[in-house]
C-alpha atoms as a PDB file:
ATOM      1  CA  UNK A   1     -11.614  -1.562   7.543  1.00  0.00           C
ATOM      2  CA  UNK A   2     -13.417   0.464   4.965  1.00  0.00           C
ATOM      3  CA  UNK A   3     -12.639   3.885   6.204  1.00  0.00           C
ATOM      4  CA  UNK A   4      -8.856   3.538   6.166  1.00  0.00           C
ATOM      5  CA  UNK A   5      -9.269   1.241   3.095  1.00  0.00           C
ATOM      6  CA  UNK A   6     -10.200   4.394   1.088  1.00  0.00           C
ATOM      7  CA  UNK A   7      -8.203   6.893   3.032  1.00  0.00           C
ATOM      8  CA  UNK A   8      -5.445   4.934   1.969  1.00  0.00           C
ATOM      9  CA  UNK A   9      -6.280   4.918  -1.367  1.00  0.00           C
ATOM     10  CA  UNK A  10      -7.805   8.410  -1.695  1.00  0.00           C
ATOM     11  CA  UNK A  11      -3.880   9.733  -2.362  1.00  0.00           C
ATOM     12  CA  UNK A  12      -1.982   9.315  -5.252  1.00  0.00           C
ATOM     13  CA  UNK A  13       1.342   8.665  -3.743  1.00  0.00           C
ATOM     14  CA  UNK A  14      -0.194   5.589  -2.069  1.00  0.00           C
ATOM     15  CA  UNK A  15      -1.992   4.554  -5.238  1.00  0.00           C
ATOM     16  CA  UNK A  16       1.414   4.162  -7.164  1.00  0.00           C
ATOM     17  CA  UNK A  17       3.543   2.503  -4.359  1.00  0.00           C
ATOM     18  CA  UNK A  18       0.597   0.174  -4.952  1.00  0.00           C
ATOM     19  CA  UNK A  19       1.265   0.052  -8.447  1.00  0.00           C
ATOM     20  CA  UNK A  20       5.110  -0.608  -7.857  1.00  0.00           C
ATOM     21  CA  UNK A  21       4.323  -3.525  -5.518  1.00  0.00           C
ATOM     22  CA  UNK A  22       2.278  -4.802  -7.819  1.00  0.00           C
ATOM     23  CA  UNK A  23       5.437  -6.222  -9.438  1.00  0.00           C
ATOM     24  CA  UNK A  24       7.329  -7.068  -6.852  1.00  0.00           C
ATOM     25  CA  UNK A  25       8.450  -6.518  -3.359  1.00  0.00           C
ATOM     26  CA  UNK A  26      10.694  -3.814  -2.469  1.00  0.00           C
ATOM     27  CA  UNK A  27      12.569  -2.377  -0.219  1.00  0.00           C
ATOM     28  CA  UNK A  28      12.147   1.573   1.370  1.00  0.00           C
ATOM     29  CA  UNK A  29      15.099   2.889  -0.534  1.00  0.00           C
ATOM     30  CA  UNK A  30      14.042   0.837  -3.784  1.00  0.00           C
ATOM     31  CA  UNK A  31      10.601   2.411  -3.664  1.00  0.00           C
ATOM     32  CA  UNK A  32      12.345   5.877  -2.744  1.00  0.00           C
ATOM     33  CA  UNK A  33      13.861   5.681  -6.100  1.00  0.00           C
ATOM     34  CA  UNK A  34      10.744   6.234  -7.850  1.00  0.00           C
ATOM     35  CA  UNK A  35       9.381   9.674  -6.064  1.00  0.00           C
ATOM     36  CA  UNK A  36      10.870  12.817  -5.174  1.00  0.00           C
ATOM     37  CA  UNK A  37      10.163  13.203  -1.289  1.00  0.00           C
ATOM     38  CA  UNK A  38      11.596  12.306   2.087  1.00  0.00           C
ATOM     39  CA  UNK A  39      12.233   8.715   3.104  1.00  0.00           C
ATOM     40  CA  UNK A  40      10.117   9.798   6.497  1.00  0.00           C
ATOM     41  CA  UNK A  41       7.172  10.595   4.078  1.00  0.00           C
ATOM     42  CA  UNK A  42       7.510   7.677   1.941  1.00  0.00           C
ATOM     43  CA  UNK A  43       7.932   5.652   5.200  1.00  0.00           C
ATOM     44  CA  UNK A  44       4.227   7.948   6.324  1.00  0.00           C
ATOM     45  CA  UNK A  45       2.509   6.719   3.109  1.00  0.00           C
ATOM     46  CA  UNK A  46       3.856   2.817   4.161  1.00  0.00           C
ATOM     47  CA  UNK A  47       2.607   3.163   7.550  1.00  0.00           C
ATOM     48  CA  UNK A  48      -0.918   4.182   6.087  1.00  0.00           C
ATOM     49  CA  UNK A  49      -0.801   1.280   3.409  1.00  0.00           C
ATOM     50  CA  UNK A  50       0.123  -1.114   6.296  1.00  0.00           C
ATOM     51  CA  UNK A  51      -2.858  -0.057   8.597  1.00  0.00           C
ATOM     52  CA  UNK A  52      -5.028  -0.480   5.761  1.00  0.00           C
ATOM     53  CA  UNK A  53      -3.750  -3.633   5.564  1.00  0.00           C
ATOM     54  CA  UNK A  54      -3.078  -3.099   2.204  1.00  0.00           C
ATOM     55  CA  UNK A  55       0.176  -4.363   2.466  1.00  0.00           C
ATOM     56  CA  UNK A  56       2.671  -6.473   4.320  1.00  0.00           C
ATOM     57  CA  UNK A  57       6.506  -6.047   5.601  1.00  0.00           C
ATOM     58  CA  UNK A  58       9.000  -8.325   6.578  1.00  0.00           C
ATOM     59  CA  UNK A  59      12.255  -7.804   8.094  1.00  0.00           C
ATOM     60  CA  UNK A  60      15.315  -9.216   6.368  1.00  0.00           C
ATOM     61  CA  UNK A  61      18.641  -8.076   8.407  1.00  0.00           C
ATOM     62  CA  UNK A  62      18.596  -4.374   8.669  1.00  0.00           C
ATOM     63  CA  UNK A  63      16.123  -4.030   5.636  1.00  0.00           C
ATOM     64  CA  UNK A  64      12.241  -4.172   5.310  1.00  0.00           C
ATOM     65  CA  UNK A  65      10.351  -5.894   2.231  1.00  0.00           C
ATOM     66  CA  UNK A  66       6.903  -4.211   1.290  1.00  0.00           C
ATOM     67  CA  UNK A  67       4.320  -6.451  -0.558  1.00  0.00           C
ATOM     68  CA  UNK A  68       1.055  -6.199  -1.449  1.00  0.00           C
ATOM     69  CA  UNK A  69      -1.984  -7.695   0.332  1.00  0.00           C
ATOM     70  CA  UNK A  70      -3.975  -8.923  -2.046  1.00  0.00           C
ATOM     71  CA  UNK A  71      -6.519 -10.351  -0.295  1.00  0.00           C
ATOM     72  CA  UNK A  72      -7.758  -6.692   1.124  1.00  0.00           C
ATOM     73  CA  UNK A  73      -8.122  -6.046  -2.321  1.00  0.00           C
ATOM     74  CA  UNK A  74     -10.892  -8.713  -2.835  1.00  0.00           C
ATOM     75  CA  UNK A  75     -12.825  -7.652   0.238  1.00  0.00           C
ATOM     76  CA  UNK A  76     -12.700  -4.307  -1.200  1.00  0.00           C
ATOM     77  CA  UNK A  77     -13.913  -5.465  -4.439  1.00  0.00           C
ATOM     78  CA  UNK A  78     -16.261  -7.321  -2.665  1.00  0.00           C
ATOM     79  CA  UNK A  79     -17.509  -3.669  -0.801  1.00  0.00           C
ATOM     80  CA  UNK A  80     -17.337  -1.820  -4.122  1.00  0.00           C
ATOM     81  CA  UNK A  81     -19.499  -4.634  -5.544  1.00  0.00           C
ATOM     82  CA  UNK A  82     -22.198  -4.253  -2.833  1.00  0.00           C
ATOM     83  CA  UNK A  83     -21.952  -0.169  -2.794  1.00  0.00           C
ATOM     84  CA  UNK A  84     -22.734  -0.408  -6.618  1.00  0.00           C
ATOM     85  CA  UNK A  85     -24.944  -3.737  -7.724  1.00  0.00           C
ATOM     86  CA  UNK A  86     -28.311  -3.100  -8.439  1.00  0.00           C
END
């Protein structure tokens, strides 16, 4: 979990579809709106969030929902916590 934790998080792209879900949930072409690349890499940077489990999709029709997982982000709090105490 750790390794692909940070990979995922190691690129700022990743970090601010983060930040977007943070909000709310949102669709592909929602999130699209807010960078300037190809759906296929935004859909990349998704797939690399997901195995991270960072976050989570749902189907609704022909659309997918993105949300954040935030209970990764407490075991990874929980890892930083360790790395660091003492």
């Amino acid at each position: 979990m750790e390794h692909s934790l940070f990979k995922a998080l190691a690129d700022g792209s990743r970090r601010k579809i983060l930040t977007l879900l943070k909000e709310r949930e949102m669709s592909v072409s929602e999130l699209q709106e807010h960078f300037q690349m190809a759906q296929a890499s935004l859909s990349h940077h998704l797939d690399i969030l997901k195995r991270a489990n960072l976050v989570r999709s749902r189907r609704e029709g022909q659309f997918i929902f993105y949300e954040i997982n935030t209970s990764v982000f407490e075991e990874a709090a929980a890892v930083l916590y360790e790395l660091f105490s003492k």
